[in-house]
C-alpha atoms as a PDB file:
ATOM      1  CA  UNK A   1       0.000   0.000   0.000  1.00  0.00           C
ATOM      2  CA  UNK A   2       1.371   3.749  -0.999  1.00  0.00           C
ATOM      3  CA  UNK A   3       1.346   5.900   1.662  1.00  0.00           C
ATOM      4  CA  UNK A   4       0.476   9.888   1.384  1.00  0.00           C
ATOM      5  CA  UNK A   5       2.657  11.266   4.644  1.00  0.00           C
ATOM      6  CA  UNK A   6       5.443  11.150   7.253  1.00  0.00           C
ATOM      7  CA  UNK A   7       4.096  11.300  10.606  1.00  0.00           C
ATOM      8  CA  UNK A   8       7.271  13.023  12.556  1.00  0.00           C
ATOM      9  CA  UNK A   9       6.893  13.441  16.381  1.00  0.00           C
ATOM     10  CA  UNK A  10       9.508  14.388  18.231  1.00  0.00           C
ATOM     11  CA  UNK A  11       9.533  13.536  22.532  1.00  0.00           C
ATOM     12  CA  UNK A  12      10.996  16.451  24.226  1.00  0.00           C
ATOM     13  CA  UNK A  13      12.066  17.762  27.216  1.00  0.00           C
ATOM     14  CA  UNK A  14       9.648  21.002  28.327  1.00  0.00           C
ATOM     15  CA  UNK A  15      12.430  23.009  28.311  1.00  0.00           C
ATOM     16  CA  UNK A  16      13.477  22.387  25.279  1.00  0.00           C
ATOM     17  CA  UNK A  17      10.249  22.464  23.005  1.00  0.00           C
ATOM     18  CA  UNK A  18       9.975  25.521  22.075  1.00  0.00           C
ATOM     19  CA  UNK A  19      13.027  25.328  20.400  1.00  0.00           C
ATOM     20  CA  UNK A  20      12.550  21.878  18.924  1.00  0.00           C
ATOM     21  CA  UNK A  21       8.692  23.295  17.368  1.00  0.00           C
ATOM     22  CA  UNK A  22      10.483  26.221  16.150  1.00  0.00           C
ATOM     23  CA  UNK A  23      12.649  23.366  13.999  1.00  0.00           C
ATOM     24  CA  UNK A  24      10.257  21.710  13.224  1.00  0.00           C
ATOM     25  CA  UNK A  25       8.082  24.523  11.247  1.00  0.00           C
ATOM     26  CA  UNK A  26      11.010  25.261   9.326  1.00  0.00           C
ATOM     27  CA  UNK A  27      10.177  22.115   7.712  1.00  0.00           C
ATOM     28  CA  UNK A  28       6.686  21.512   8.116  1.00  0.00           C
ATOM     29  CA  UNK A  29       4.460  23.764   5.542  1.00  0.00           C
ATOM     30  CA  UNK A  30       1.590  22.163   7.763  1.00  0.00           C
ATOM     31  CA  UNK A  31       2.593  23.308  10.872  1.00  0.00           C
ATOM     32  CA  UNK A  32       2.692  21.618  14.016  1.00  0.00           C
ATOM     33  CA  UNK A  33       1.343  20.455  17.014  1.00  0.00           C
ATOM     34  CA  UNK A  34       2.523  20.949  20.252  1.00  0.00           C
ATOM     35  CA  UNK A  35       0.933  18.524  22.979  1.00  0.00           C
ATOM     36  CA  UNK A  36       1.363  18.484  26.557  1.00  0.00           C
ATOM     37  CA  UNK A  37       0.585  16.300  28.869  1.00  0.00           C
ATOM     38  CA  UNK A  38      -2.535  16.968  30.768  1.00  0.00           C
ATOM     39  CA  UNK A  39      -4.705  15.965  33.916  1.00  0.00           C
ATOM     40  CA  UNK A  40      -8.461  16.702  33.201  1.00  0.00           C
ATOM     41  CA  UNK A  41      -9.592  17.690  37.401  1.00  0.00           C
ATOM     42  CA  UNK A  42     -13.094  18.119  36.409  1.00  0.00           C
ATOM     43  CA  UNK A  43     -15.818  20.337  34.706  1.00  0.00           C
ATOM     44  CA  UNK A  44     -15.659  23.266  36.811  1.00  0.00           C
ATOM     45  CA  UNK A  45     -11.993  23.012  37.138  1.00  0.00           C
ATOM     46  CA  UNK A  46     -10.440  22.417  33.799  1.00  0.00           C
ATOM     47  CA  UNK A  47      -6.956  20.860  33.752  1.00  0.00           C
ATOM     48  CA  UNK A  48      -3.797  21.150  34.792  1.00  0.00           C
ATOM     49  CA  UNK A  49      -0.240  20.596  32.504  1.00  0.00           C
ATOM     50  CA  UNK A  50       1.349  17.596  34.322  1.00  0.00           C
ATOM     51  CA  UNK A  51       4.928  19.866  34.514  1.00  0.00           C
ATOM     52  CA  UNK A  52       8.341  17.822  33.904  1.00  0.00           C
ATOM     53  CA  UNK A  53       6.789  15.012  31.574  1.00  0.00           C
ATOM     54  CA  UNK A  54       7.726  15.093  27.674  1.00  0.00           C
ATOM     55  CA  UNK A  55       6.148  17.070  25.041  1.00  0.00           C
ATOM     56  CA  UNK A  56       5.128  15.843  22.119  1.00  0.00           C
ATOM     57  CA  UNK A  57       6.006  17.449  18.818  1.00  0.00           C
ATOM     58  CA  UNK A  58       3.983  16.848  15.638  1.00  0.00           C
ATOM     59  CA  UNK A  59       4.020  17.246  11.736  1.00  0.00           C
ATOM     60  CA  UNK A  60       3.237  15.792   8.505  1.00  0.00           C
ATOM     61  CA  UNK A  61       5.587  15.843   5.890  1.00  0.00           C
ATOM     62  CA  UNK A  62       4.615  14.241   1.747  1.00  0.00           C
ATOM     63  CA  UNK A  63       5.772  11.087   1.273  1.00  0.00           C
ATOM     64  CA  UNK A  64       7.767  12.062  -1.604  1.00  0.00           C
ATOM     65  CA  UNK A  65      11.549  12.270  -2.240  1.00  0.00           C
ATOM     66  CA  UNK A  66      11.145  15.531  -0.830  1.00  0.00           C
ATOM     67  CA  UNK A  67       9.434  14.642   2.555  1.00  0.00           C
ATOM     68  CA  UNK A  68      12.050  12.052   3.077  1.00  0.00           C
ATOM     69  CA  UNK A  69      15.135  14.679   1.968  1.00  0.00           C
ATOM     70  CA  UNK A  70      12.982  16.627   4.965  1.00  0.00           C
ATOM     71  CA  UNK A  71      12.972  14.084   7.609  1.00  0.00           C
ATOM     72  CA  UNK A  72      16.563  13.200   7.161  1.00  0.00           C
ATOM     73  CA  UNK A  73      17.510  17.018   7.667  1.00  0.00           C
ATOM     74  CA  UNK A  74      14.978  17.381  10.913  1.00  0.00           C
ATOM     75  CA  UNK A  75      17.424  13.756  12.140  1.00  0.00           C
ATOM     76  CA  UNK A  76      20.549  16.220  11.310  1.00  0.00           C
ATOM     77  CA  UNK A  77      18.988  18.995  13.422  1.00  0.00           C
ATOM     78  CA  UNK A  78      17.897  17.132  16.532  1.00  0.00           C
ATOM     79  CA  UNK A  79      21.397  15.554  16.994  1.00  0.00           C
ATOM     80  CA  UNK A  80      21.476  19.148  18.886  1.00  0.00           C
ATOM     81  CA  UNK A  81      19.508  17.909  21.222  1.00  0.00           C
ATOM     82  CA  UNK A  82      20.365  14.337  22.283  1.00  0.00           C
ATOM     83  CA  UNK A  83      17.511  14.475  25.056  1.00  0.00           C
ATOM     84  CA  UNK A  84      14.582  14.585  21.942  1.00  0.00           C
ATOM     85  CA  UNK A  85      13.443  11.368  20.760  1.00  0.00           C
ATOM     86  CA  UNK A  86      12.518  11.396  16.854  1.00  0.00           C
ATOM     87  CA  UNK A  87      10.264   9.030  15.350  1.00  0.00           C
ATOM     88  CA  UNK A  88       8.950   8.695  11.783  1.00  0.00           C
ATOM     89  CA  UNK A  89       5.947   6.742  10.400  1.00  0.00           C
ATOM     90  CA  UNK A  90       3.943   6.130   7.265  1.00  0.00           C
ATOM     91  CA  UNK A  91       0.022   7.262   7.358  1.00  0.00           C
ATOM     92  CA  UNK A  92      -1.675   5.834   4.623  1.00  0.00           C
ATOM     93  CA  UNK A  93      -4.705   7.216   2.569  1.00  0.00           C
ATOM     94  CA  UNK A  94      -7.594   5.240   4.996  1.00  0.00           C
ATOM     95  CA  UNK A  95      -6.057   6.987   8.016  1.00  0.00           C
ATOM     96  CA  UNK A  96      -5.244  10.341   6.821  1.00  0.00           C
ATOM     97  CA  UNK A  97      -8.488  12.203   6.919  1.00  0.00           C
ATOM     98  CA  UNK A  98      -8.954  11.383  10.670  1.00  0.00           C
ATOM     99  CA  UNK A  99      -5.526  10.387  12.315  1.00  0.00           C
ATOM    100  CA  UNK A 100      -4.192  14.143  12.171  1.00  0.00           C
ATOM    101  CA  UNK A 101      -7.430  14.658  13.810  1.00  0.00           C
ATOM    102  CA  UNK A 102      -7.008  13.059  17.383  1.00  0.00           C
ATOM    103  CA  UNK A 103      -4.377  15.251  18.551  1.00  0.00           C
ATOM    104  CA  UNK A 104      -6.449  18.211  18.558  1.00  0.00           C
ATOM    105  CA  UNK A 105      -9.451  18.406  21.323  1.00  0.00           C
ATOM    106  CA  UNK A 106     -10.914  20.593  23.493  1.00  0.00           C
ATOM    107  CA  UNK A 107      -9.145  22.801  24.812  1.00  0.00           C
ATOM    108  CA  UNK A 108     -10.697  24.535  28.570  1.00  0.00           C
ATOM    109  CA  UNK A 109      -8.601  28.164  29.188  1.00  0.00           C
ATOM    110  CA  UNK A 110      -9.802  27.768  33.005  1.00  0.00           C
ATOM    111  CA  UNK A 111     -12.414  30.780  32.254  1.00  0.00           C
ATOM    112  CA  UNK A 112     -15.450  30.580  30.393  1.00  0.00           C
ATOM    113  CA  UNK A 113     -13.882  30.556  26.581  1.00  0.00           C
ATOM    114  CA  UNK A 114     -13.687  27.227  25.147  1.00  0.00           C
ATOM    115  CA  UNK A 115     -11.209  26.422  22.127  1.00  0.00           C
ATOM    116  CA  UNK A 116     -13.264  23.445  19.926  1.00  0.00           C
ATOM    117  CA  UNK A 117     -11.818  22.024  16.747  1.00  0.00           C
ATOM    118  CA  UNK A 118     -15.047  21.925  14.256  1.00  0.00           C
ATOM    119  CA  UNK A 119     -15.165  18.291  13.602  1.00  0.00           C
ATOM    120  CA  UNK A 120     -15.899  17.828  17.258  1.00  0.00           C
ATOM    121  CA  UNK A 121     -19.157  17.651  18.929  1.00  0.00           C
ATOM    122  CA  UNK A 122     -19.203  19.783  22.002  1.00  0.00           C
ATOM    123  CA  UNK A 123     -22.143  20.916  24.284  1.00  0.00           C
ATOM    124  CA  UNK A 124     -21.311  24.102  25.964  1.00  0.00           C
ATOM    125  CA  UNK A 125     -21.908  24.468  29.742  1.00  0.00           C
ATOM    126  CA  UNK A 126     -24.119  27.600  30.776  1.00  0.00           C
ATOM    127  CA  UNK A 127     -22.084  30.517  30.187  1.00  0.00           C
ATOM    128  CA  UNK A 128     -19.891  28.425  28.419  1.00  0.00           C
ATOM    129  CA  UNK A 129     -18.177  30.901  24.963  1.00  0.00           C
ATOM    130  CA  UNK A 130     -17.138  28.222  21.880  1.00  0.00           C
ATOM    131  CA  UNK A 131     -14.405  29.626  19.780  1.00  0.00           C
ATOM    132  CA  UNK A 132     -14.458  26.785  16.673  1.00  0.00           C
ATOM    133  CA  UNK A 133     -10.895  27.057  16.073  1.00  0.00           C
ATOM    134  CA  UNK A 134      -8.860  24.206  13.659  1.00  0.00           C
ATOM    135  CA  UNK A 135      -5.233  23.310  13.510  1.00  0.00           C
ATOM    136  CA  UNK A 136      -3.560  25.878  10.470  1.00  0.00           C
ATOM    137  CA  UNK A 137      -1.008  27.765   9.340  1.00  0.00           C
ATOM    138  CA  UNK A 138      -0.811  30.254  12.132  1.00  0.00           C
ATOM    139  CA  UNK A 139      -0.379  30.585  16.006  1.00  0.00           C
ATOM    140  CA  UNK A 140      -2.537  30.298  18.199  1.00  0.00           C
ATOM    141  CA  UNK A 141      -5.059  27.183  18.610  1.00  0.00           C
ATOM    142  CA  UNK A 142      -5.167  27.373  22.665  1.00  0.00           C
ATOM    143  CA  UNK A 143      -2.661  24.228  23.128  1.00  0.00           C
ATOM    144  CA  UNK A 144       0.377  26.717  23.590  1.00  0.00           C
ATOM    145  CA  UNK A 145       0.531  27.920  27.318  1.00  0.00           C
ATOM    146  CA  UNK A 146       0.759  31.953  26.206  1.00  0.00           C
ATOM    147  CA  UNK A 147      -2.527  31.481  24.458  1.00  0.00           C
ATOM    148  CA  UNK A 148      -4.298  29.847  27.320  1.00  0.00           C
ATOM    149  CA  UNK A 149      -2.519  32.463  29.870  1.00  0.00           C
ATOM    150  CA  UNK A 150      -3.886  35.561  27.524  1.00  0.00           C
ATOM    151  CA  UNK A 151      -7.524  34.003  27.190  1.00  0.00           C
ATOM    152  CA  UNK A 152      -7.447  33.701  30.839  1.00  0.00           C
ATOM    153  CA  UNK A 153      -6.739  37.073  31.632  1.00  0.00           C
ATOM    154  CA  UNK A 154      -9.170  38.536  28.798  1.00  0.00           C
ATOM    155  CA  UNK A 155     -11.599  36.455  30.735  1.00  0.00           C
ATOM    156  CA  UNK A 156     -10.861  39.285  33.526  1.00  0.00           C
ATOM    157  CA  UNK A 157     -10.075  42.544  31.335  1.00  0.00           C
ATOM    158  CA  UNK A 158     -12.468  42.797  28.703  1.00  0.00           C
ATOM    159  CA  UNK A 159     -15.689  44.635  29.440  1.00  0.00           C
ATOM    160  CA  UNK A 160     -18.691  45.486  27.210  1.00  0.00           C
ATOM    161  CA  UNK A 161     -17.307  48.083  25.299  1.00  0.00           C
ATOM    162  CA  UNK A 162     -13.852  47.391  25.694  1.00  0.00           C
ATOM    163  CA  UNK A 163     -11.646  48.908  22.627  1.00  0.00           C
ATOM    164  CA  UNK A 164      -8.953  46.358  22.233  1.00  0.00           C
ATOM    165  CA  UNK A 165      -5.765  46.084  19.961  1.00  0.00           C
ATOM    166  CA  UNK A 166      -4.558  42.362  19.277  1.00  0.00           C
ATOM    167  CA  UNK A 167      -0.906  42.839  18.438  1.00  0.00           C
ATOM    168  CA  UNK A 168       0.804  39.464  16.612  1.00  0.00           C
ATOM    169  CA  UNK A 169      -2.662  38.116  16.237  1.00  0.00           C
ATOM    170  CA  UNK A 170      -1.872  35.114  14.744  1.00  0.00           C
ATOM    171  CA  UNK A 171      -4.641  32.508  14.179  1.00  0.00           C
ATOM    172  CA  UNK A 172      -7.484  35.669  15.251  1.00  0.00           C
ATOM    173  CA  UNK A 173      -7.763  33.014  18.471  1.00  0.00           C
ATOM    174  CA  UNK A 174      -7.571  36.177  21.158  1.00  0.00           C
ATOM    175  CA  UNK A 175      -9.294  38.681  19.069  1.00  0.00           C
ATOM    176  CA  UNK A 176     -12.059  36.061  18.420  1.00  0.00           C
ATOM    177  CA  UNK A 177     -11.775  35.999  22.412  1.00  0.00           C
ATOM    178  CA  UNK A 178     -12.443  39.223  23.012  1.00  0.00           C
ATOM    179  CA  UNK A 179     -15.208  39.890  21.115  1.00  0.00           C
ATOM    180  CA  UNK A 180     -16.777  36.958  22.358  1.00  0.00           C
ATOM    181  CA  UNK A 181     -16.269  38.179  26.122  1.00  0.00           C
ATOM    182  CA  UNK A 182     -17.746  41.707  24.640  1.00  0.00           C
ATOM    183  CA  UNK A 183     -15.593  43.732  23.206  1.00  0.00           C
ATOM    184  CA  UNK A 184     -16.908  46.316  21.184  1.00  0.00           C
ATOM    185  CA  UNK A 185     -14.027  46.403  18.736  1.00  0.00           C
ATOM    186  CA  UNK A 186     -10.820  44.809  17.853  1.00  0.00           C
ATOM    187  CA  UNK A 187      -8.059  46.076  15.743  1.00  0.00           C
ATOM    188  CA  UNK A 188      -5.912  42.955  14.937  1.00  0.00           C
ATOM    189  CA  UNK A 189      -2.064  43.128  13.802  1.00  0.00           C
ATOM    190  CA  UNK A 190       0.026  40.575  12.481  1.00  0.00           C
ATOM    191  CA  UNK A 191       3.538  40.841  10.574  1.00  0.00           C
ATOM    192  CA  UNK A 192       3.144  37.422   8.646  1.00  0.00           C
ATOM    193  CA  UNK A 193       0.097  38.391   5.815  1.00  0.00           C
ATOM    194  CA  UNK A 194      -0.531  34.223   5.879  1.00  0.00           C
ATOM    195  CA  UNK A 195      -1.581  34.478   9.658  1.00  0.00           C
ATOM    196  CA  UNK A 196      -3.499  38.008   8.585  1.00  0.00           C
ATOM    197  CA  UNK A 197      -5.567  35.867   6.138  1.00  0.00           C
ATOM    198  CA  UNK A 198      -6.436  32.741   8.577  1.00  0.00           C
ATOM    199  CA  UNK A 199      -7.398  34.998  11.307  1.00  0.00           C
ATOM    200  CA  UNK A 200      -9.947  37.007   8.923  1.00  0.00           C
ATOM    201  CA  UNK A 201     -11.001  33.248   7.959  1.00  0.00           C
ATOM    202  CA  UNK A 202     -11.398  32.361  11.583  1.00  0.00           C
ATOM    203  CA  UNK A 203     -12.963  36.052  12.610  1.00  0.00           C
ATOM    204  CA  UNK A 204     -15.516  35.031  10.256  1.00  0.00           C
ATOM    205  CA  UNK A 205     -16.480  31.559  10.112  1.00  0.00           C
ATOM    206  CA  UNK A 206     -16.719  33.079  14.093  1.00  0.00           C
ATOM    207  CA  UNK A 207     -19.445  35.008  13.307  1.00  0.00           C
ATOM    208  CA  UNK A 208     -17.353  38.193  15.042  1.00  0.00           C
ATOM    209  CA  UNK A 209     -16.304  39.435  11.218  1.00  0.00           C
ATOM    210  CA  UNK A 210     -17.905  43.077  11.922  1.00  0.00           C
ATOM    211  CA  UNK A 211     -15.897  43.627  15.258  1.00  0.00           C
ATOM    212  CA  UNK A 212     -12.441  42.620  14.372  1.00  0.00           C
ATOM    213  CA  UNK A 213     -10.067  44.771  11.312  1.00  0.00           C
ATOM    214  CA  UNK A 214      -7.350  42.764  10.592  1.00  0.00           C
ATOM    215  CA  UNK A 215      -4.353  43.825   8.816  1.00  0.00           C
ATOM    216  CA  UNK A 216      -0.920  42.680   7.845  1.00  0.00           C
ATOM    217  CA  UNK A 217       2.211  44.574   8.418  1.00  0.00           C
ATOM    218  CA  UNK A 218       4.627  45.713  11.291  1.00  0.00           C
ATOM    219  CA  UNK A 219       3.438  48.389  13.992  1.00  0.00           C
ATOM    220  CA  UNK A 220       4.398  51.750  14.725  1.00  0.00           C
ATOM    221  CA  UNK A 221       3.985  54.807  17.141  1.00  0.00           C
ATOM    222  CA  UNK A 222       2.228  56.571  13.977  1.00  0.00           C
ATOM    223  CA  UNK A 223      -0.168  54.090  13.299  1.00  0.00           C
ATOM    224  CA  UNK A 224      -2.048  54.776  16.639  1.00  0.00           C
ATOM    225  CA  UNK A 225      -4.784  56.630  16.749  1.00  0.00           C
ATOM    226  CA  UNK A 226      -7.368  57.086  19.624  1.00  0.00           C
ATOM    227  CA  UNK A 227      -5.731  54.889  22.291  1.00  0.00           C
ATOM    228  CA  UNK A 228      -7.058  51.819  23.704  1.00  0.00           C
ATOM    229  CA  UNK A 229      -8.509  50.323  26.677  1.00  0.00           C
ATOM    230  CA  UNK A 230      -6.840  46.886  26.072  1.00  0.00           C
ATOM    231  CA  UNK A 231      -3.721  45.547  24.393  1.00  0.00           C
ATOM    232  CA  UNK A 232      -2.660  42.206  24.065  1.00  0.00           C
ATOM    233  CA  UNK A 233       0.943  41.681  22.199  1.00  0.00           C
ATOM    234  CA  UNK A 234       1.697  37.468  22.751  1.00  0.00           C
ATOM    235  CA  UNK A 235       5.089  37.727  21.036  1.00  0.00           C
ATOM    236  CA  UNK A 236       8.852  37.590  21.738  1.00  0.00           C
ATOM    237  CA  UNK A 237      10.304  39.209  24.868  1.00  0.00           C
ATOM    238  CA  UNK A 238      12.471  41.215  22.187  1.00  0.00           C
ATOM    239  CA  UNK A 239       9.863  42.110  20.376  1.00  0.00           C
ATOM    240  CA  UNK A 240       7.759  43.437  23.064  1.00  0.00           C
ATOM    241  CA  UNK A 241      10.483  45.749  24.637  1.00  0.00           C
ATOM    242  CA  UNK A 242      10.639  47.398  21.420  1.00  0.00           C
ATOM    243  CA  UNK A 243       7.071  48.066  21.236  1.00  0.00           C
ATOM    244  CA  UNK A 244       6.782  49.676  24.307  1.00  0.00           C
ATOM    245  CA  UNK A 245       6.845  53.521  22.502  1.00  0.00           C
ATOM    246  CA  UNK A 246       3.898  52.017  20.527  1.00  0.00           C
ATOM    247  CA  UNK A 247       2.463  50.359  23.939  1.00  0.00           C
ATOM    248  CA  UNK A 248       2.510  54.211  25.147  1.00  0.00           C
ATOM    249  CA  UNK A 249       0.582  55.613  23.013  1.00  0.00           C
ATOM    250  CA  UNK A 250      -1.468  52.768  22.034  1.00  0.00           C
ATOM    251  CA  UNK A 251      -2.919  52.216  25.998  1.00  0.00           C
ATOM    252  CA  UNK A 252      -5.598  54.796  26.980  1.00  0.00           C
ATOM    253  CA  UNK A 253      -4.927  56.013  30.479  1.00  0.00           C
ATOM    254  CA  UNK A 254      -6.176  54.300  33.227  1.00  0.00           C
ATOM    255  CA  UNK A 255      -5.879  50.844  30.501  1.00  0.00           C
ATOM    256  CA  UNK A 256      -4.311  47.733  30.368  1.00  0.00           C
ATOM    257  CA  UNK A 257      -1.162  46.111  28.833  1.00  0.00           C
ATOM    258  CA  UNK A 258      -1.130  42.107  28.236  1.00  0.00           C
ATOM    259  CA  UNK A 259       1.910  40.998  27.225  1.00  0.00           C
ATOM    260  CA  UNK A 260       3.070  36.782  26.685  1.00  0.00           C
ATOM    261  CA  UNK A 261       4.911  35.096  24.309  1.00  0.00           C
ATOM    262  CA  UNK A 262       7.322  35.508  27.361  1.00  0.00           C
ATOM    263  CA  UNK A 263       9.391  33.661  29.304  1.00  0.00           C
ATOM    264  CA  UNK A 264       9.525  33.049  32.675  1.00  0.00           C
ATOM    265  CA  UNK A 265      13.709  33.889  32.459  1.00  0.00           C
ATOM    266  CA  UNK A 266      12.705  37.260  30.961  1.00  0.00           C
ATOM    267  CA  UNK A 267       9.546  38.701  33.317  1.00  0.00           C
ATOM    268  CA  UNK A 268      12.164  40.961  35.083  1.00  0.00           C
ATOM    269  CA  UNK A 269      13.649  42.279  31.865  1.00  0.00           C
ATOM    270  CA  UNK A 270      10.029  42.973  30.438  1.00  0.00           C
ATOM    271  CA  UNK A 271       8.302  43.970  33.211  1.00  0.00           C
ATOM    272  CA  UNK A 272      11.213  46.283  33.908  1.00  0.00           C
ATOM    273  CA  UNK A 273      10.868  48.234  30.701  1.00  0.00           C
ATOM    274  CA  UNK A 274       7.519  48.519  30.862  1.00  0.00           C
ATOM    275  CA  UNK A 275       7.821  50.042  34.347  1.00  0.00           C
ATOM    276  CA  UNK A 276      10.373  52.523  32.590  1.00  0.00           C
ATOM    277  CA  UNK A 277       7.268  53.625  30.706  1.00  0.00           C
ATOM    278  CA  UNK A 278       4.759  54.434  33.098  1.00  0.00           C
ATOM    279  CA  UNK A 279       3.309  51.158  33.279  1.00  0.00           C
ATOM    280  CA  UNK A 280       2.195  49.560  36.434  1.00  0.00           C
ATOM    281  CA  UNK A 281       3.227  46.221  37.203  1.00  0.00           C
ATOM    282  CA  UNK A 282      -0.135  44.305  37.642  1.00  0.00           C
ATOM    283  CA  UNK A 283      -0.045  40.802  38.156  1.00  0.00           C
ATOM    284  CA  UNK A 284       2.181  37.728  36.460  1.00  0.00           C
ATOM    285  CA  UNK A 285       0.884  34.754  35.966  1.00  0.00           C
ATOM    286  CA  UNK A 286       2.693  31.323  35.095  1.00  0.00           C
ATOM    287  CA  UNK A 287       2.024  27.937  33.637  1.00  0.00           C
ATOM    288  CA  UNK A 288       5.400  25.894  33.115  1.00  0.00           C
ATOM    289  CA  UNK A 289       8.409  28.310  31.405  1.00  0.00           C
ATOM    290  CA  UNK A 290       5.897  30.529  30.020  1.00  0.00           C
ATOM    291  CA  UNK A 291       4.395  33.802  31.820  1.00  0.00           C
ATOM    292  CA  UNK A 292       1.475  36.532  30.856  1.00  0.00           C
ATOM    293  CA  UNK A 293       2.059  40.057  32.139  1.00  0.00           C
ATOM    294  CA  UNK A 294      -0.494  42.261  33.090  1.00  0.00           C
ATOM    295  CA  UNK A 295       0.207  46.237  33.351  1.00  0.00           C
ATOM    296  CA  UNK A 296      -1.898  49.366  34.058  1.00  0.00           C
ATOM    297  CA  UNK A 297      -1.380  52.471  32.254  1.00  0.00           C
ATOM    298  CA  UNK A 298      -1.945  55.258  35.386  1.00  0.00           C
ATOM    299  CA  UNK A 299      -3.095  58.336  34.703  1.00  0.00           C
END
């Protein structure tokens, strides 16, 4: 029997798997998953990452010459890191249309939003906000512990009303969020026009189309118009610092600042050039190596 794909998956240490994913999609035009190992504690209280165990990296590559030429060069790169196990297996046509498919569930933020893949059946609880969300070219599906960290702190910070900027949007995931938890408008940013074009997809097969502008390109200082009462920036640590000019005239006085895509290493350095700019140091909060920052803009 011919078979269509590589299935790669590569065991790795937490600490490393940010790293090893970042690998991986240099290889993957599929993109990949990045699975954790949970503990489901109930309905009310969501789940918990079981911390120290392996994560599991995922792609699919075309069984071609060119998928294997691929896999041999991701064997080359992960002699790097002798602590990642790499494995490689054949899917064949019968199992492709589903087998991607069970390595992408529900995914609880520990607030009322709820990340659902759309093959999936799924009853919401009372109160219970569905975001029908599948696995795609850009960030953000709710499996990665920033995006979980941001939705539950929207949970918190967005009010009817609330004007919020989405910077590094990615998928559309938190600006989906938002909107959902009743924001009145969303401007959403993203520097990759790919992820620009999913989240518009996702924004409206969302139904939340009217309420979110996406655009592609970088931000700057310029750009900003009448400040905001929310932004959310889940990016690099770098690439946060350097946005906080446009962070200071992009948060209304008296707003917030949400920034991830951080970690824990670099809270002090963030959080200390934030301070630098008037912003108030809020509240951090954690899950494994990654952190979400909350600031208020005083005034």
């Amino acid at each position: 029997m011919t078979h269509l794909w590589f299935e790669i998956t590569a065991k790795t240490p937490p600490a490393l798997a940010e790293a090893v994913a970042d690998i991986v999609r240099g290889v993957a035009p599929g993109g990949v998953s990045i699975e954790e190992p949970v503990e489901i504690l109930g309905p009310e209280q969501g789940f918990r990452v079981r911390g120290g165990e392996p994560v599991l990296i995922r792609c699919y590559l075309p069984s071609s010459e060119l998928g294997a030429m691929l896999v041999e060069e991701l064997r080359r790169a992960m002699e790097a890191f002798p602590a990642v196990e790499l494995s490689a297996r054949p899917i064949y046509e019968q199992d492709w249309a589903v087998s991607w498919r069970e390595f992408f569930g529900v995914v609880e933020t520990g607030g009322r939003v709820v990340v659902v893949p759309s093959w999936v059946e799924h009853e919401p609880a009372p109160g219970q906000l569905v975001i029908r969300l599948d696995p795609g070219q850009a960030f953000g599906t709710g499996h990665h512990e920033t995006t979980r960290l941001c939705l539950g702190f929207l949970d918190g910070l967005v009010a009817p009303g609330t004007r919020v900027l989405d910077v590094g949007t990615g998928s559309g995931i938190l600006a989906i969020a938002a909107v959902l938890l009743g924001a009145a408008q969303v401007d959403a940013i993203d520097i990759d026009p790919v992820a620009a074009e999913v989240a518009e997809q996702n924004c409206a097969a969302n139904g939340v189309a009217g309420q979110v502008r996406v655009r592609a390109g970088r931000l700057a200082p310029g750009d900003i118009g009448e400040p905001y009462d929310l932004v959310v920036s889940n990016i690099s640590p770098d690439a946060n610092i350097g946005l906080v000019p446009v962070f200071e005239r992009a948060v209304r006085p008296g707003g917030d600042l949400l920034l991830s895509g951080v970690l824990e290493q670099d809270v002090e350095r963030v959080t200390g050039a934030c301070a630098a700019a008037g912003f108030v140091h809020r509240e951090t909060r954690l899950e494994r190596d990654w952190a979400a920052i909350h600031f208020r803009r005083e005034g």
